[in-house]
Protein backbone atom coordinates (compact mmCIF):
# COMPACT_ATOMS: atom_id res chain seq x y z
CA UNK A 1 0.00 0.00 0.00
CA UNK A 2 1.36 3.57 -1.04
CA UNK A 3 1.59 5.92 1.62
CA UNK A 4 0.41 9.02 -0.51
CA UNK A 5 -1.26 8.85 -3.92
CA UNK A 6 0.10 12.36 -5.56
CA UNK A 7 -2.16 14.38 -7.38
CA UNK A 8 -0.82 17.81 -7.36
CA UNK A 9 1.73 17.87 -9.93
CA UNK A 10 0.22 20.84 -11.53
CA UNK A 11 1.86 22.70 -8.09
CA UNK A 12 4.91 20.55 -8.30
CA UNK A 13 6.18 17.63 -10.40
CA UNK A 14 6.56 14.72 -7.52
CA UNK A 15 8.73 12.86 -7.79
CA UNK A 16 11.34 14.13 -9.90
CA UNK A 17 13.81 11.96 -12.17
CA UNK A 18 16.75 10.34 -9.61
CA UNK A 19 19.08 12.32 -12.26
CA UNK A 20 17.78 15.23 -10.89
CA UNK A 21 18.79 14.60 -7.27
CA UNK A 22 22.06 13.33 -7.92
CA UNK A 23 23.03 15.63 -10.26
CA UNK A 24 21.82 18.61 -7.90
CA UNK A 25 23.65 17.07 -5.02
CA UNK A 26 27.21 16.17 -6.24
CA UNK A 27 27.67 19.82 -8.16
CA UNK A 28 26.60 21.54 -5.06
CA UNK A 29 29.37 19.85 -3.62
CA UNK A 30 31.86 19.96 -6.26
CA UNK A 31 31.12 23.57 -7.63
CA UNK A 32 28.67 25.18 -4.42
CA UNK A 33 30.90 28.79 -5.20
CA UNK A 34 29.42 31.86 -6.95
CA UNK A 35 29.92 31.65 -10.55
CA UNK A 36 31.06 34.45 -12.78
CA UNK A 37 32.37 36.11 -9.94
CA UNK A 38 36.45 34.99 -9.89
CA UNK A 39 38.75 34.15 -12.21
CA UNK A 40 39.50 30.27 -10.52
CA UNK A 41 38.67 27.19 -12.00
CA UNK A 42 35.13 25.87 -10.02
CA UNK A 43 34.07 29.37 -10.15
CA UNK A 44 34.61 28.95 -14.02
CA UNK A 45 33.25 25.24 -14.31
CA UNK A 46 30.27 26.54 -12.45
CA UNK A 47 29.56 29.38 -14.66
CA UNK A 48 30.00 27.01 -17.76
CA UNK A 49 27.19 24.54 -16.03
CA UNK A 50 25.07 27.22 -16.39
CA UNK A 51 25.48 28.56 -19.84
CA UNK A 52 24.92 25.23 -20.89
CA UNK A 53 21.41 25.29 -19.32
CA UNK A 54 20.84 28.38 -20.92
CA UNK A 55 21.64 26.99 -24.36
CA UNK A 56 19.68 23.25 -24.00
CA UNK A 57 16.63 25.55 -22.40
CA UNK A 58 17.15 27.42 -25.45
CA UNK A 59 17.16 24.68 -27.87
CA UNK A 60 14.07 23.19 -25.62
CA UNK A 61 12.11 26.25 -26.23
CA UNK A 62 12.89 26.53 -30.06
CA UNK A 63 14.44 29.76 -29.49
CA UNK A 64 17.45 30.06 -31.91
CA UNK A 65 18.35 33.77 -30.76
CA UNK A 66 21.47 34.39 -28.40
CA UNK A 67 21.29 31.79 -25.30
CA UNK A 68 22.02 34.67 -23.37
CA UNK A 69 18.62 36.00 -23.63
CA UNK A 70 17.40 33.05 -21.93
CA UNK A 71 17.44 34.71 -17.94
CA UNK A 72 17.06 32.84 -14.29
CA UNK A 73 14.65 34.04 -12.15
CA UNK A 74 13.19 32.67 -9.02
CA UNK A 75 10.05 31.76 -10.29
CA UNK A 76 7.21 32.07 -12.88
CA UNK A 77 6.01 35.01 -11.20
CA UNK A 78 9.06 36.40 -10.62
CA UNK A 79 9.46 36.14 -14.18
CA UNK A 80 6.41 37.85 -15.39
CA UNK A 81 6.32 40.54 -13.23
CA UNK A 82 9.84 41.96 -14.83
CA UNK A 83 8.55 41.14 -18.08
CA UNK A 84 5.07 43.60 -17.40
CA UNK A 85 6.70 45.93 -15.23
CA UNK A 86 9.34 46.22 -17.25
CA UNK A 87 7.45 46.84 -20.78
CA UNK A 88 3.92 48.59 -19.53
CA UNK A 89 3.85 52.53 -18.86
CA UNK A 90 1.34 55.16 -18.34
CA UNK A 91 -0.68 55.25 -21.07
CA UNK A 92 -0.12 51.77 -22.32
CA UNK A 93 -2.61 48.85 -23.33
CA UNK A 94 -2.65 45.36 -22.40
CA UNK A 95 -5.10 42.09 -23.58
CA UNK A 96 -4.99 39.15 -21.19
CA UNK A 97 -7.87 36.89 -20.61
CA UNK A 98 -10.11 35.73 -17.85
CA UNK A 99 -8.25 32.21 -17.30
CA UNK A 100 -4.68 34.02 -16.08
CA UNK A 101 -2.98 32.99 -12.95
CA UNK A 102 -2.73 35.92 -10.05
CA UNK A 103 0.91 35.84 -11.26
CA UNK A 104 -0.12 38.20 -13.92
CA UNK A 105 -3.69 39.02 -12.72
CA UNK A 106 -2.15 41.22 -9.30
CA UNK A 107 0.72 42.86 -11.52
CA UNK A 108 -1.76 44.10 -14.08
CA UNK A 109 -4.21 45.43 -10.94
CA UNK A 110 -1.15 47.02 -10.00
CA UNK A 111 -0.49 48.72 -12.98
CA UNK A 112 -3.57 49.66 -13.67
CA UNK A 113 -4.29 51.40 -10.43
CA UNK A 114 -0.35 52.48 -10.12
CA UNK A 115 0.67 53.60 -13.79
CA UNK A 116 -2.26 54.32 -15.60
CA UNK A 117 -2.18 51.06 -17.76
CA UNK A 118 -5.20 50.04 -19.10
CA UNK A 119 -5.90 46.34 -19.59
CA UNK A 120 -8.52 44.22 -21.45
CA UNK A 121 -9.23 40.74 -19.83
CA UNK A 122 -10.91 38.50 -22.80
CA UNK A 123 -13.42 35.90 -21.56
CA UNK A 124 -13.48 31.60 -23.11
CA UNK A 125 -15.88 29.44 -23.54
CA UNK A 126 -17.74 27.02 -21.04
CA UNK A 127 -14.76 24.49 -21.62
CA UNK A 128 -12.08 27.21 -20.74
CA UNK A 129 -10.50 28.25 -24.58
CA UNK A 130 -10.01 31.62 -26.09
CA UNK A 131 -11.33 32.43 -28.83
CA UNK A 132 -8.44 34.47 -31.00
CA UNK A 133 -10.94 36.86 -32.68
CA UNK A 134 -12.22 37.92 -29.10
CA UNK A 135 -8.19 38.90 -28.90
CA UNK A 136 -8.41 40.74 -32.30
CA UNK A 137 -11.19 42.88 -30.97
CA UNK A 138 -9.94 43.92 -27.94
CA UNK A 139 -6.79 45.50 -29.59
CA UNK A 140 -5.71 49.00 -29.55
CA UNK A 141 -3.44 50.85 -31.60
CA UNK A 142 -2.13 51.40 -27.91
CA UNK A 143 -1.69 47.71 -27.15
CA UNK A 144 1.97 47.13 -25.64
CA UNK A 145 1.78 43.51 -24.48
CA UNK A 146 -0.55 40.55 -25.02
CA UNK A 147 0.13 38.04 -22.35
CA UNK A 148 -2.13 34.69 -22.16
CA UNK A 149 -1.95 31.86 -20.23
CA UNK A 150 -0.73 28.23 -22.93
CA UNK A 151 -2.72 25.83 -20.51
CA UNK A 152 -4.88 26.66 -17.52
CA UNK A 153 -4.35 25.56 -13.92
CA UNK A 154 -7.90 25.24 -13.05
CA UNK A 155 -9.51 23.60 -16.66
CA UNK A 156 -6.39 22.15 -18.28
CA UNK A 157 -7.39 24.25 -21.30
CA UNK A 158 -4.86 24.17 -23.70
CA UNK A 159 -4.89 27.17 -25.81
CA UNK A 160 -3.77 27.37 -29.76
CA UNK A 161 -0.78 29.42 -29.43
CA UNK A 162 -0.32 29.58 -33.31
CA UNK A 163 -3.82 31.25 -33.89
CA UNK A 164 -3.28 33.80 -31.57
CA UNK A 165 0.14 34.56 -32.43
CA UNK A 166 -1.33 34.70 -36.01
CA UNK A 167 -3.45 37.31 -34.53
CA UNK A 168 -1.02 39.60 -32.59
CA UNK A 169 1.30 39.56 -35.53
CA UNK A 170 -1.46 42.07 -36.98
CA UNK A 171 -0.24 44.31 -34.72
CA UNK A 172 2.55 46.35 -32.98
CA UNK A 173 1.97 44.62 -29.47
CA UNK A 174 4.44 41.55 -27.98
CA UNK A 175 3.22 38.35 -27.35
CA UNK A 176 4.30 37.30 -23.84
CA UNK A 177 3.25 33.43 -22.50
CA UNK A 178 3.21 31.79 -19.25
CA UNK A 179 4.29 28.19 -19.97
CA UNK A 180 4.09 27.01 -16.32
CA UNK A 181 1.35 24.52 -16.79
CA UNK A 182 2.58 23.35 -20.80
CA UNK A 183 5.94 23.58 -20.25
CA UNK A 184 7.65 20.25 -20.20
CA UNK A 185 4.46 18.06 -21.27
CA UNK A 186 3.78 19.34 -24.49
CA UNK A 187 6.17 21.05 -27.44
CA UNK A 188 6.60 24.81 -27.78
CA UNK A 189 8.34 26.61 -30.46
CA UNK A 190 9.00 30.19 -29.65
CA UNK A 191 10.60 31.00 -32.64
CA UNK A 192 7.80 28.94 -35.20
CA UNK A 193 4.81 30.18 -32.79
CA UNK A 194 6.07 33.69 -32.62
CA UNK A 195 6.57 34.35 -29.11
CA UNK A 196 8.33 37.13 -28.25
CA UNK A 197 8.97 37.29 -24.15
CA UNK A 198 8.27 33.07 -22.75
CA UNK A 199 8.13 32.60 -18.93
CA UNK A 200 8.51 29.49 -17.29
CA UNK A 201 9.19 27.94 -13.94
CA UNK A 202 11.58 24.95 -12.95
CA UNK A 203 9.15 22.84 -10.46
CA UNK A 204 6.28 22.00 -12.44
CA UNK A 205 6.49 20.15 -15.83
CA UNK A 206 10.16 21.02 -16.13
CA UNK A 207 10.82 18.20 -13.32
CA UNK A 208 13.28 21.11 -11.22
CA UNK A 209 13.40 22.21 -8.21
CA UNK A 210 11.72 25.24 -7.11
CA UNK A 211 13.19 28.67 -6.27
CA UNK A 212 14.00 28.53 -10.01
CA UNK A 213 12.50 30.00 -13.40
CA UNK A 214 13.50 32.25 -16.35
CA UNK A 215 12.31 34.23 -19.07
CA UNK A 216 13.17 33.90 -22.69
CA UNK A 217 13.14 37.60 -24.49
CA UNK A 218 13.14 37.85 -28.22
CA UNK A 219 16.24 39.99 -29.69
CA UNK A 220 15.14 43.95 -30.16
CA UNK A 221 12.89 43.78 -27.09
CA UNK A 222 13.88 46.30 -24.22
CA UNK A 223 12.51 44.82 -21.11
CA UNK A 224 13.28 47.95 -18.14
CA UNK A 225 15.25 45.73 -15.50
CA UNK A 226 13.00 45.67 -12.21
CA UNK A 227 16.18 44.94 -10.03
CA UNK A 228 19.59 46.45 -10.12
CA UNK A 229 23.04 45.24 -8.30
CA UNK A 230 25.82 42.91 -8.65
CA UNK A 231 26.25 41.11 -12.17
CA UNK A 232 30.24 40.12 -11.85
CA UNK A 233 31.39 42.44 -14.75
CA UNK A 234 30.70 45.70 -16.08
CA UNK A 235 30.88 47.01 -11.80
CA UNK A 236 31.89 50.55 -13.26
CA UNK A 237 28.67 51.05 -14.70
CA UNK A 238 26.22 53.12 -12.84
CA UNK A 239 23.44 51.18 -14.42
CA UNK A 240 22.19 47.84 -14.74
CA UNK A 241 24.43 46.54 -18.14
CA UNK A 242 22.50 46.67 -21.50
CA UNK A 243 23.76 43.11 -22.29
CA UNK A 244 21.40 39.76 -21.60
CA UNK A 245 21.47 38.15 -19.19
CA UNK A 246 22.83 40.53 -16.73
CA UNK A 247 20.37 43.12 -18.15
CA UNK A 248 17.89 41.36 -16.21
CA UNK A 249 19.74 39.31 -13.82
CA UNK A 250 21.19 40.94 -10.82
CA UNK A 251 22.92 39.13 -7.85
CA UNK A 252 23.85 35.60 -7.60
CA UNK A 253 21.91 32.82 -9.69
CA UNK A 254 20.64 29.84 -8.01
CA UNK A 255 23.73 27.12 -8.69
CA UNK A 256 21.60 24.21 -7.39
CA UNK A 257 18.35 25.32 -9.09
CA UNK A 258 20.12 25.44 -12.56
CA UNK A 259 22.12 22.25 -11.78
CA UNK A 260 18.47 20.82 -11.07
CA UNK A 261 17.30 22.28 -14.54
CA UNK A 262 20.10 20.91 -16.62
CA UNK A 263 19.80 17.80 -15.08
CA UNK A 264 16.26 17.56 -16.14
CA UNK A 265 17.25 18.80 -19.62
CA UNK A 266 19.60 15.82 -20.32
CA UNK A 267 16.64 13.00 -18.95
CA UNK A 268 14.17 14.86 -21.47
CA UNK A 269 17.11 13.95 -24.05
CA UNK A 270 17.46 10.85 -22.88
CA UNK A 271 14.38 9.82 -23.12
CA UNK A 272 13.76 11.00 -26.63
CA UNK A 273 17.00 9.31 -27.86
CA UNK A 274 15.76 6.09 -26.20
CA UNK A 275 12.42 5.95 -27.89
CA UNK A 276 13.51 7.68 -31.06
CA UNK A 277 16.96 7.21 -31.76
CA UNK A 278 20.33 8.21 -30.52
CA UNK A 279 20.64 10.36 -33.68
CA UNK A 280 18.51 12.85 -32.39
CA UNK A 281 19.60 17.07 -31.20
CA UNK A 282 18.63 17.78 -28.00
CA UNK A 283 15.33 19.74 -29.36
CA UNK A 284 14.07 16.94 -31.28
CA UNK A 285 15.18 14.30 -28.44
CA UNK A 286 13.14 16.68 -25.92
CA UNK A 287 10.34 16.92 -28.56
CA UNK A 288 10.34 13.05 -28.99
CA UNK A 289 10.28 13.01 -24.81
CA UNK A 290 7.88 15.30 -24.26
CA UNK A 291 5.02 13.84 -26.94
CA UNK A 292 5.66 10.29 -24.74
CA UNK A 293 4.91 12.40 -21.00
CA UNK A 294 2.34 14.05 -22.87
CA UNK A 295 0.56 10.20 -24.09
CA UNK A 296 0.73 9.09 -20.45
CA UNK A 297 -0.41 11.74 -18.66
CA UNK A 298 -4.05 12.51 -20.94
CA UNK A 299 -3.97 8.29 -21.05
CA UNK A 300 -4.13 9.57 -16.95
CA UNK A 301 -6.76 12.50 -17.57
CA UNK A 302 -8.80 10.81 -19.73
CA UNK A 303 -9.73 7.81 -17.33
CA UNK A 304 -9.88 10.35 -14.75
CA UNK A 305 -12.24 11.90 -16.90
CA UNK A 306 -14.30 8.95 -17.51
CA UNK A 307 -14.59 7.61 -14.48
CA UNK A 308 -15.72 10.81 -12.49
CA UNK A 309 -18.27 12.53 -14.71
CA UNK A 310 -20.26 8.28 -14.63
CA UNK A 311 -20.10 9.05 -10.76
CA UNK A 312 -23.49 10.81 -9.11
CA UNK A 313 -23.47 14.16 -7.76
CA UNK A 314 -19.63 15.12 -9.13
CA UNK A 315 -19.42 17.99 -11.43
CA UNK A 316 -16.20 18.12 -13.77
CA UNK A 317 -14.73 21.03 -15.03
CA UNK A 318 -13.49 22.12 -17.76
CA UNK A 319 -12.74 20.04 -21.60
CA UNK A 320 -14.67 17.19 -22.56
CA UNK A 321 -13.69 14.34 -25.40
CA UNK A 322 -10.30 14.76 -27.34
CA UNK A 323 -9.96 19.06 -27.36
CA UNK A 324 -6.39 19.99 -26.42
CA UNK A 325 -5.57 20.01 -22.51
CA UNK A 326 -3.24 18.97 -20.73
CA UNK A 327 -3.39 16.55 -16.94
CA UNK A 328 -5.47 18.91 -15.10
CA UNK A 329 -8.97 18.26 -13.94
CA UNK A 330 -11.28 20.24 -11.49
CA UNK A 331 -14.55 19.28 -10.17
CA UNK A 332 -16.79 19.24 -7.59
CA UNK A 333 -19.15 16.99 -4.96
CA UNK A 334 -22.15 17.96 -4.76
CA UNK A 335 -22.92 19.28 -1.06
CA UNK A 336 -19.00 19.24 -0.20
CA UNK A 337 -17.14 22.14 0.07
CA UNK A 338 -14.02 21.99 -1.88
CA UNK A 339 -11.33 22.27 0.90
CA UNK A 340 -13.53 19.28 3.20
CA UNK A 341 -13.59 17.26 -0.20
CA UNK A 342 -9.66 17.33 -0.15
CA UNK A 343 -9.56 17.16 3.30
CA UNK A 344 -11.03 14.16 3.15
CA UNK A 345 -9.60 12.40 0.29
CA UNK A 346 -6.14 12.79 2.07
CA UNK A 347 -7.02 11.96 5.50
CA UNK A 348 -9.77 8.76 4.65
CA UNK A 349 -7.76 7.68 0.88
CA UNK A 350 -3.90 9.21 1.35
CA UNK A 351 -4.63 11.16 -1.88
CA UNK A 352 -2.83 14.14 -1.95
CA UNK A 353 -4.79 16.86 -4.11
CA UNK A 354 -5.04 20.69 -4.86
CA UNK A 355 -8.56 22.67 -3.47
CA UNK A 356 -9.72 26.03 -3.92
CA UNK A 357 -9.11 29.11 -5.75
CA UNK A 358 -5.96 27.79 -6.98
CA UNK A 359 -4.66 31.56 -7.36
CA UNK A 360 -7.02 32.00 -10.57
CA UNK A 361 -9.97 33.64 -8.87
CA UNK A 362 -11.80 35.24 -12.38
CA UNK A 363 -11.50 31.08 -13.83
CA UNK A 364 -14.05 30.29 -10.33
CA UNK A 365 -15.89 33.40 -10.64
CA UNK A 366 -16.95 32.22 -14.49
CA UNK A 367 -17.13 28.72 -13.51
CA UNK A 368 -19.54 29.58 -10.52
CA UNK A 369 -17.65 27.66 -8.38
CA UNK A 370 -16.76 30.47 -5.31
CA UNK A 371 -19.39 29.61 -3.60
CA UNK A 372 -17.91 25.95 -3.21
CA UNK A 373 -15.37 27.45 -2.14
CA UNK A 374 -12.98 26.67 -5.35
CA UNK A 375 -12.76 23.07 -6.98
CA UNK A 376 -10.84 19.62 -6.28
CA UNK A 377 -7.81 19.71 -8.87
CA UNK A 378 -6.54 16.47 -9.36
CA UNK A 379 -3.21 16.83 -11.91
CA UNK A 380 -1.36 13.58 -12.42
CA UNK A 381 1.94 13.05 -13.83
CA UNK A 382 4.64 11.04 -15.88
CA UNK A 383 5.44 8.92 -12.57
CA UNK A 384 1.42 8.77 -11.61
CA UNK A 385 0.87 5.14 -11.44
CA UNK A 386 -2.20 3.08 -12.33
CA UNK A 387 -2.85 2.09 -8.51
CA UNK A 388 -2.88 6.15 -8.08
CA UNK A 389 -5.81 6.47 -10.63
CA UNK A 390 -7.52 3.85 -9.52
CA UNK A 391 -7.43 4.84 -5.48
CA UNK A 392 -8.70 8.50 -6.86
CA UNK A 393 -12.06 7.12 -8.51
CA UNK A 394 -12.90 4.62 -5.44
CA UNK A 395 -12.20 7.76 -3.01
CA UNK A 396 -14.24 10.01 -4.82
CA UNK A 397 -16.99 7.74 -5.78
CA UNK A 398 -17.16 6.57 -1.44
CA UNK A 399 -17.28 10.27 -0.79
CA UNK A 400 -19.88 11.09 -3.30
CA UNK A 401 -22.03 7.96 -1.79
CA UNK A 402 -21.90 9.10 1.34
């Protein structure tokens, strides 16, 4: 008998590859100095660690531009609030939608009520997907950024990134994603899609640890750093350098995060060459990798799926049949509150789950589920089991009977 049954992988992959300990482990050891600080050997093996990182998240991403442009961060929302902070001004338009995280929901509240930005939330259907036209409307010849979310937290929506690059290429305005829920389980091509400014965070579908993230900016975009200090070179400058990545990167990097990130990039490789061929660059191994994790975790969904909307009294969220998501399913039982529902499943079933809000409060205010107080996310993974899926159904269908 398992002692937990993890279903919150849409918070944090759990567990992550045993590459991804080791590796994290023995170069803390070996190289644990600050990198691009001194001239002496582990301080330079350190700092080469991480420019590789930079250039196989680079070649992950489809981004062909300068791996320097590719720039740590602590987190997803660390990374999109210096990429709207540091593009928006007074006076300035932005188009989001309705299904963003509070990562880019708060800074755009901010802005608004701070710097006189204006901003345009777009609303989706009953399934949770925009509609690109309803993005075409709602530009402005004043529209600075359009910033969307690739795959919802709450629905598992996964939204066509082509057509709605297709329609902000119409305009003047950037196209800025948050990849923290698509990142890792399915393909994306920054360059192909045109994206300009891609955040992403290490501890979900990227299989690193947290504390870790970046941002990928497109060459010719001027992105106003939001902190200034210590970059290792260029200390005679009275300003943050110009050059990527210290333009955006002050202080020291996380050396154990990116170990944990490059780490993660190799299994993705590996994996790909194993099923595909040991012929294979590191973008197409990753590709081959990632359309395998993707297979097994909708094989995941989809009996999720199945199984809970034949049970009485739950309520699923979000995409039905074959439209594109990714492993992320909400619902509700009927006469439970959300947070005694998970309460429950943990302390009766040992099933480890995600209730409430879920930091996307407009996706629960369209979804009418507030008053519930949120939704029961279940988001298996790569290492989800089949004993895991089957545990979920028999708790929820025993707490639906009772």
């Amino acid at each position: 008998m398992k002692e937990h049954h993890y279903f919150d992988n849409a918070s944090t992959s759990w567990p992550k590859p045993e590459a991804v300990y080791a590796f994290m482990d023995s170069f803390f050891r070996s190289h644990g100095v600050n990198p691009g600080r001194s001239g002496y050997q582990l301080a330079i093996e350190a700092e080469q660690m991480i420019g590789e990182t930079r250039r196989l998240l680079a070649a992950f991403f489809g981004f062909g531009g300068d791996p320097n442009r590719v720039v740590f961060t602590q987190n997803a929302t660390d990374s999109l609030n210096i990429a709207l902070f540091g593009l928006l001004g007074p006076g300035d338009h932005v188009v989001s939608t309705r299904l963003e995280h509070n990562s880019v929901l708060r800074p755009l509240y901010h802005l608004q009520r701070e710097s006189r930005v204006e901003a345009t939330l777009v609303g989706r259907d009953a399934q949770g997907y925009v509609d690109p036209n309803d993005i075409r409307s709602a530009l402005r010849a004043r529209t600075r950024v359009v910033v969307v979310n690739h795959a919802s937290n709450v629905l598992g929506s996964l939204q066509d990134l082509d057509a709605i690059a297709e329609v902000v290429a119409t305009s003047d305005a950037l196209l800025m994603v948050d990849t923290c829920q698509s990142a890792g389980v399915v393909p994306i091509d920054m360059d192909a899609s045109g994206i300009d400014v891609l955040a992403f965070t290490g501890h979900k579908g990227l299989f690193g640890p947290s504390g870790i993230g970046g941002l990928i900016v497109r060459e010719g975009i001027d992105i106003r750093p939001l902190r200034m200090g210590g970059t290792g070179a260029d200390s005679l400058l009275p300003f943050q350098p110009e050059s990527y990545p210290h333009h955006l990167e002050a202080g020291t990097v996380s050396v154990p995060g990116i170990a944990g990130l490059n780490a993660a990039q190799k299994w993705f490789a590996e994996l790909g060459r194993e099923r595909e061929g040991e012929h294979l660059s590191h973008t197409d191994a990753c590709r081959a990798a990632l359309h395998s994790i993707d297979a097994v975790e909708r094989a995941h969904i989809a009996r999720l799926d199945t199984a809970l909307r034949d049970i009485e009294g739950v309520q699923v969220h979000g995409p039905a049949g074959n439209r594109a998501r990714v492993a992320v399913l909400s619902m509700n039982i009927a006469g439970i509150p959300a947070e005694q529902t998970g309460a429950m499943l943990d302390a009766d079933h040992h099933v480890c789950v995600r209730s409430g809000l879920h930091c996307a409060p407009l996706v629960h205010e369209d979804q009418s589920t507030v008053g519930q107080l949120g939704t029961v996310r279940f988001s298996p993974g790569y290492f989800t089991e089949d004993d895991d899926i089957e545990m979920a159904i028999k708790a929820v269908r025993e707490l639906a009977c009772t």
